[in-house]
Protein backbone atom coordinates (compact mmCIF):
# COMPACT_ATOMS: atom_id res chain seq x y z
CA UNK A 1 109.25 71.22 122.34
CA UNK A 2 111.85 68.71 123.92
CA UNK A 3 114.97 69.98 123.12
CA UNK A 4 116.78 73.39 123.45
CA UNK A 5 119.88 72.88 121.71
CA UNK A 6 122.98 75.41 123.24
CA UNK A 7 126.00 76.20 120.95
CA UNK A 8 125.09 73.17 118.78
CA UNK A 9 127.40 72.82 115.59
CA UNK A 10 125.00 71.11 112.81
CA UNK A 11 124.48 73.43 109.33
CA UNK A 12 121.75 75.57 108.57
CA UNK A 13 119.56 72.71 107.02
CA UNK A 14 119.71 70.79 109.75
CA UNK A 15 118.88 73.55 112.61
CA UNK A 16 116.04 74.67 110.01
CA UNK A 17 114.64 70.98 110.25
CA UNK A 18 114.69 70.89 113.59
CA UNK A 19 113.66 73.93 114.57
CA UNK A 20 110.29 73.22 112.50
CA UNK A 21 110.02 70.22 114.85
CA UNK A 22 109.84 72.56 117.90
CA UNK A 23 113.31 72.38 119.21
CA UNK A 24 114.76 75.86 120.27
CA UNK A 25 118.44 76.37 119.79
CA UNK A 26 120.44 79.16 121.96
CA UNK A 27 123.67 80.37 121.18
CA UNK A 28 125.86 81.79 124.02
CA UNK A 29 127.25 85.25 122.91
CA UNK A 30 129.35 85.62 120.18
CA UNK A 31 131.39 88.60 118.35
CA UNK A 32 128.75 89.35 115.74
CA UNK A 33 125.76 89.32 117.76
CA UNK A 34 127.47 91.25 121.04
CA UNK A 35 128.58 94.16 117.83
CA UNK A 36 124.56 94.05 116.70
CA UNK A 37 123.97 94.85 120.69
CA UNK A 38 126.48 97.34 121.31
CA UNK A 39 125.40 99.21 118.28
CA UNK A 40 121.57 99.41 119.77
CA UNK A 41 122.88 99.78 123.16
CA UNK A 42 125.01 102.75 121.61
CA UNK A 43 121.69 103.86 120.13
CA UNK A 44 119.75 103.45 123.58
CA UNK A 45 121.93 105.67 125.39
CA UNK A 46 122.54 108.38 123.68
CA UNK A 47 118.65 108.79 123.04
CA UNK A 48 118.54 108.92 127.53
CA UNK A 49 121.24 111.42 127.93
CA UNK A 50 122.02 110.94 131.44
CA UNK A 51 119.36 108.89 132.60
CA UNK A 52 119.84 105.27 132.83
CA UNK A 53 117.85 103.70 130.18
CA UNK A 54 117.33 100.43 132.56
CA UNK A 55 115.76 102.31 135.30
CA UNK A 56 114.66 105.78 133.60
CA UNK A 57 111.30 104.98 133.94
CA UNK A 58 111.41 105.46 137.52
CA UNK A 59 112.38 108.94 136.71
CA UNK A 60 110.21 110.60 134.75
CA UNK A 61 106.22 110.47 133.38
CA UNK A 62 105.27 107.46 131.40
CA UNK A 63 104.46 109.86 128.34
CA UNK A 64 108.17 111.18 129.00
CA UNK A 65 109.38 107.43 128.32
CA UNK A 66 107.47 107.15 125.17
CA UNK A 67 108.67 110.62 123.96
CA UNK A 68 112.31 108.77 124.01
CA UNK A 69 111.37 105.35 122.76
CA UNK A 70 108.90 106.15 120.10
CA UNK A 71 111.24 107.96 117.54
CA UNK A 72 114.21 105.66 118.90
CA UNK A 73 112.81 102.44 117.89
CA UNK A 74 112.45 103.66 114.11
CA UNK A 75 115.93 105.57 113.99
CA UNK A 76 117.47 101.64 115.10
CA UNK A 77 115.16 99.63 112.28
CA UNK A 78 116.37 102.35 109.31
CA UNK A 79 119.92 103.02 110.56
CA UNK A 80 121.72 100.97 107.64
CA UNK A 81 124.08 99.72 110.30
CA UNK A 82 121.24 97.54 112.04
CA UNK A 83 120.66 95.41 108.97
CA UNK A 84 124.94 94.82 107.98
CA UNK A 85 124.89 93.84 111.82
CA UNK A 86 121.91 91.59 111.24
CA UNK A 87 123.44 90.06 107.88
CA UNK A 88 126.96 89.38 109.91
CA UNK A 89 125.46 87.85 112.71
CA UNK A 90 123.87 85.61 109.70
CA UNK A 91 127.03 85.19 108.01
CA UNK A 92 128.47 84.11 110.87
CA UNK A 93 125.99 81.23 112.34
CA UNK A 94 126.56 79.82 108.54
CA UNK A 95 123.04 81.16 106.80
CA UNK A 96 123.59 80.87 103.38
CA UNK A 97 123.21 84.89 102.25
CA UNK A 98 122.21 84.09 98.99
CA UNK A 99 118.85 82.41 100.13
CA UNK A 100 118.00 84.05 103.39
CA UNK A 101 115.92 86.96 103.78
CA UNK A 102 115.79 88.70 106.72
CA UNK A 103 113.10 91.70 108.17
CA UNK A 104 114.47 94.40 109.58
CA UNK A 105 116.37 94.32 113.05
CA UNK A 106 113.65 95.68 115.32
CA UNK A 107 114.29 97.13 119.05
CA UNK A 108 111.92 96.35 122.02
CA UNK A 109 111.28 97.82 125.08
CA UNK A 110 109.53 95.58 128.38
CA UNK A 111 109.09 97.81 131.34
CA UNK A 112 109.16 96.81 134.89
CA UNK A 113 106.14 96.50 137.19
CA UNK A 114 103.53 97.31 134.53
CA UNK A 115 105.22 100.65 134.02
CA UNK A 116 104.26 100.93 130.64
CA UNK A 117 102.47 97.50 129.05
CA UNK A 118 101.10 99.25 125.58
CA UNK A 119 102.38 100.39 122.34
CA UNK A 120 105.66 100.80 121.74
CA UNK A 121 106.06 98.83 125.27
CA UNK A 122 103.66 96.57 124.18
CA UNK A 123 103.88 93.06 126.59
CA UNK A 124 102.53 90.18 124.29
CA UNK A 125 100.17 87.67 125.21
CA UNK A 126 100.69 83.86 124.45
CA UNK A 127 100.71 83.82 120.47
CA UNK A 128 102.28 82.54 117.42
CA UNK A 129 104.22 84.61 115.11
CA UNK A 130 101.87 82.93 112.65
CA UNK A 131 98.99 84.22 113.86
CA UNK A 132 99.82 87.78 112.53
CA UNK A 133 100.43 86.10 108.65
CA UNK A 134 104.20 84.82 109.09
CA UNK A 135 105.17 82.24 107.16
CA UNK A 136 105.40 78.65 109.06
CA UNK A 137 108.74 78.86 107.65
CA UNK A 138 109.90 81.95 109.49
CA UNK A 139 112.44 81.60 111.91
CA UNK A 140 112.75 84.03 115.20
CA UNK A 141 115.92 85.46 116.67
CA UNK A 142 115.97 87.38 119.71
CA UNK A 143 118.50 88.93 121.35
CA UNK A 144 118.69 90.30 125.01
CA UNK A 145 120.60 93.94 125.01
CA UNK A 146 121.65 94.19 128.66
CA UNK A 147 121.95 91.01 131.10
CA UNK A 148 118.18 90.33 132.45
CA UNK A 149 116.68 88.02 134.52
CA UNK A 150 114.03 85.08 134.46
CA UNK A 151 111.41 87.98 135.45
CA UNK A 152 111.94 89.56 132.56
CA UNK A 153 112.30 87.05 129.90
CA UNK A 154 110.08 85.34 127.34
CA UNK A 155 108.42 81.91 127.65
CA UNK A 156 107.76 78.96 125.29
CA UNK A 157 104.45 77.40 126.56
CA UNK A 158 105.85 74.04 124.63
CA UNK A 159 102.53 71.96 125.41
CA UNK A 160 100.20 73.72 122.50
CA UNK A 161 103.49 73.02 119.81
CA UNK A 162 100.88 70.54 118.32
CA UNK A 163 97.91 71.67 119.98
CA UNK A 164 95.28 73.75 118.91
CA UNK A 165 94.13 76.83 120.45
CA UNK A 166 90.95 78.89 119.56
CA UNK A 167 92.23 82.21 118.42
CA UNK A 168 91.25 85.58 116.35
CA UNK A 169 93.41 84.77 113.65
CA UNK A 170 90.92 84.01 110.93
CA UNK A 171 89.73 88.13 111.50
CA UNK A 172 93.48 89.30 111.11
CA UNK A 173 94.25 90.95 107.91
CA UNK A 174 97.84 91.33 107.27
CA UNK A 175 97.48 94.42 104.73
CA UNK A 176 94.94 96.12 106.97
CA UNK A 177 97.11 95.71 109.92
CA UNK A 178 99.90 97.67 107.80
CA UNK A 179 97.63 100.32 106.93
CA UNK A 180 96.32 100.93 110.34
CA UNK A 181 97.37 99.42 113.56
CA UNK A 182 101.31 99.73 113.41
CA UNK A 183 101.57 103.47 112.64
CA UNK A 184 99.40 104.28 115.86
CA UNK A 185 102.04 101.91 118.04
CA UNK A 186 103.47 105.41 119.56
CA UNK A 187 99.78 106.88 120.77
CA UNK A 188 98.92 103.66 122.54
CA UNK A 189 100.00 104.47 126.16
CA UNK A 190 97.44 103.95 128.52
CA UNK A 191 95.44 101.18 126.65
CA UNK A 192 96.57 99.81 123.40
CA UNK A 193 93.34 99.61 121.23
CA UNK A 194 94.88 97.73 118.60
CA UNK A 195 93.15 94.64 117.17
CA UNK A 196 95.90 91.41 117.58
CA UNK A 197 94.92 88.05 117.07
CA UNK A 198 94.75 86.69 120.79
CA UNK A 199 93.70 83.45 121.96
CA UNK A 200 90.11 82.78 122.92
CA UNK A 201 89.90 80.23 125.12
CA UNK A 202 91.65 79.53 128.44
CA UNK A 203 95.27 78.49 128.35
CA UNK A 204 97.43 75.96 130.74
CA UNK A 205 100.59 78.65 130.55
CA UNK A 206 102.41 76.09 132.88
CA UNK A 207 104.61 74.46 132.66
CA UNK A 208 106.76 76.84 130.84
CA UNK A 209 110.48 77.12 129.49
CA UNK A 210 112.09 80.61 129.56
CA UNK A 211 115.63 80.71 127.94
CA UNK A 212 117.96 83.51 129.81
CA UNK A 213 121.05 84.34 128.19
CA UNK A 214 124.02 87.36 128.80
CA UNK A 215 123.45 90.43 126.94
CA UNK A 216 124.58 89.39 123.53
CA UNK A 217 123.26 85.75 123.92
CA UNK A 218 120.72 84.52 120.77
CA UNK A 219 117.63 82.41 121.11
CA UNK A 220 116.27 80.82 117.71
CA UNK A 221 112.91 79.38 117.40
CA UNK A 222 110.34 78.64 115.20
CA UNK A 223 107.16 81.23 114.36
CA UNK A 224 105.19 78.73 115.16
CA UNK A 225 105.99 78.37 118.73
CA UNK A 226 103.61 79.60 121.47
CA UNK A 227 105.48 81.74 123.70
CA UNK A 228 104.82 85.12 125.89
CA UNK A 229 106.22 87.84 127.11
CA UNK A 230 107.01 87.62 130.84
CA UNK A 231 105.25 90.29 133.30
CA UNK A 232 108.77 91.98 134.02
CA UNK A 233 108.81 92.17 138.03
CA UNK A 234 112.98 92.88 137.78
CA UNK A 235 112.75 96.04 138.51
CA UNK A 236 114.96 96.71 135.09
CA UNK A 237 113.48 97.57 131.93
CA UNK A 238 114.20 95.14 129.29
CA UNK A 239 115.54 96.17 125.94
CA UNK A 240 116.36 93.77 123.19
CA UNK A 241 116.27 93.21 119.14
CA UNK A 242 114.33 90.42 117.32
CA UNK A 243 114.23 90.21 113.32
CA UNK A 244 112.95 87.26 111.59
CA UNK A 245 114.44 85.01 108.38
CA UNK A 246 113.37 82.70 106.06
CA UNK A 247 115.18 80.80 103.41
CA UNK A 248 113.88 80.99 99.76
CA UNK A 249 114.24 77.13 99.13
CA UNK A 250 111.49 76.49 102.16
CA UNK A 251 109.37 79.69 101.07
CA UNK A 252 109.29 77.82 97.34
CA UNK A 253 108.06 74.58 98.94
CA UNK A 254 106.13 75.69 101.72
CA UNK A 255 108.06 73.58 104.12
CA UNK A 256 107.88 74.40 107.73
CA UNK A 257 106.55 73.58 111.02
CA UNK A 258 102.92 72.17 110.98
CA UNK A 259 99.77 74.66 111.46
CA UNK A 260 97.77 73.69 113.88
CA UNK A 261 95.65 76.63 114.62
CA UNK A 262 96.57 79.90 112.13
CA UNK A 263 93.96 81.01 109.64
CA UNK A 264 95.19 85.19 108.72
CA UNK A 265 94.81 86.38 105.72
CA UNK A 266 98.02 88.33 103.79
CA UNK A 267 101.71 87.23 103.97
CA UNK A 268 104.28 89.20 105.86
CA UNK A 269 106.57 87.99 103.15
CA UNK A 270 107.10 91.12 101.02
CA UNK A 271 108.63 92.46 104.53
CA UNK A 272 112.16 90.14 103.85
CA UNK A 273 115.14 91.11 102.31
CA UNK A 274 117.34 89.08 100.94
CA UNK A 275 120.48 88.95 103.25
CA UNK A 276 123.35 89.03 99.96
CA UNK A 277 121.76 92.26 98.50
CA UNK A 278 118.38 93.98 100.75
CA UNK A 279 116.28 93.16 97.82
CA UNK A 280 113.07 91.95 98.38
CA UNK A 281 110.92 88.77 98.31
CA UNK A 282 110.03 88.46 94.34
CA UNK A 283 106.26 89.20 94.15
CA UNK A 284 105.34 86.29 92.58
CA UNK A 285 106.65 84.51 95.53
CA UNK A 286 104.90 86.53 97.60
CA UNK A 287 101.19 85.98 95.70
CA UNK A 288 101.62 82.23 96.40
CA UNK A 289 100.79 82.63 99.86
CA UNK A 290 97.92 85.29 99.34
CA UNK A 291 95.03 83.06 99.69
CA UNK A 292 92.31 85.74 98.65
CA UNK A 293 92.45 88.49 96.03
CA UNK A 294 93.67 91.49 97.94
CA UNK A 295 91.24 94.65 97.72
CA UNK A 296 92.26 98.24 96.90
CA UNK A 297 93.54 100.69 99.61
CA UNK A 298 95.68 98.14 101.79
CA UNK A 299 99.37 98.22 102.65
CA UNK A 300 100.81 95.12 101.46
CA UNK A 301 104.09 96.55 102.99
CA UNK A 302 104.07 98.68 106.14
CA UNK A 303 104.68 102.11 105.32
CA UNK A 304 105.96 103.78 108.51
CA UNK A 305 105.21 107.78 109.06
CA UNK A 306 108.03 109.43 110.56
């Protein structure tokens, strides 16, 4: 990575280019994406009651927290209002609606001091989105709900953007990962036993660039950058939204930033929506990045229980 790019003013095409480059671009905040934040913020505190959700978790048991969070973090990804929020906040940084799909708005949760580190708090290690089957077209937006602090941001590690690392990848299985691993998020609270594609070899995680931005604030950045979660030492716990895009002309080309290092198997593509309309990847967009015959009994689409 060499650039980050703040407020910049170039089109969509041109921040897509670069962004596949490695460049990060940050947008200050803005109408559309504070009105996506105040809606989950909205959300956030009604599910504490009278607790503040920064600091509850100095207030009650850790399986307390979850209790909250767990059903709260699905209620924000189906409430219709999360993905016209999304699709604005689109509109608005000039995505063309037509060809970009979007996942759906997710809400995180990082607590402070190792409070709670699995599951539905789950702290990531240095990845790549593409890693867990994303696209290397897929673009990354995260947003920061409250104001936080360097100690409880995320970090690029902008060294391995063309370097290799020695990961699990190659044993990840998209489908299977639907099927099993994401609907036991909420019962992962002590340890989470899930099987992630993590790297396998010792990493240099300095130097490092953390972008910190108001509540409201965006950061964009490619899938295929390596970057972290933060161990939050704020003493606040961090809540914010990420959803992913990817526009249909790049999908149909396989343009994107250069894989150096992924090897999953499955496509996380039938997961996008097209931003005009909700409907969904065609499939026979989707099978051109299944690089294996997919056996019987997987979930080529998460299928939440709730």
């Amino acid at each position: 990575m060499h650039t980050i790019y703040v407020d910049p003013t170039v089109s969509d095409k041109v921040r897509r280019e670069r962004l596949y480059d490695g460049q990060v671009f940050a947008f200050t905040p803005r109408p559309a994406a504070q009105a996506l934040c105040d809606h989950a913020r909205t959300m956030i505190q009604d599910a504490f009651g009278d607790y503040d959700p920064r600091t509850a978790q100095y207030e009650m048991a850790v399986e307390e927290y979850v209790s909250i969070v767990a059903p709260l973090k699905p209620k924000f990804i189906h409430h219709p209002r999360s993905k016209e929020l999304a699709r604005d906040l689109l509109e608005d940084l000039g995505c063309d609606l037509n060809k970009t799909y979007l996942d759906v708005p997710r809400l995180r949760m990082v607590t402070s001091d190792g409070y709670l580190t699995s599951g539905v708090g789950y702290a990531h290690h240095p990845h790549r989105d593409t890693w867990y089957a994303a696209p290397m077209c897929q673009l990354n937006w995260w947003l920061p709900i409250y104001d936080i602090e360097t100690e409880a941001s995320m970090a690029f590690h902008p060294q391995y953007w063309d370097r290799a690392v020695e990961n699990g990848s190659s044993e990840f299985n998209y489908y299977e990962w639907n099927r099993r691993d994401r609907k036991d998020a909420s019962t992962q609270i002590k340890k989470d036993t899930s099987k992630q594609p993590k790297p396998e070899e010792p990493m240099e995680l300095e130097p490092q660039v953390r972008v910190v931005t108001k509540a409201g604030g965006i950061v964009l950045f490619s899938a295929a950058q390596m970057h972290s979660t933060v161990p939050n030492t704020s003493g606040f716990t961090r809540y914010s939204i990420d959803f992913r895009t990817v526009h249909i002309d790049d999908v149909l080309k396989k343009e994107g930033a250069p894989n150096v290092d992924s090897e999953p198997t499955g496509t996380s593509l039938r997961d996008f929506m097209r931003a005009s309309d909700l409907r969904r990847v065609p499939e026979d967009v989707a099978q051109l990045y299944d690089k294996v015959p997919i056996p019987e009994g997987l979930d080529l689409v998460f299928k939440p229980t709730q």
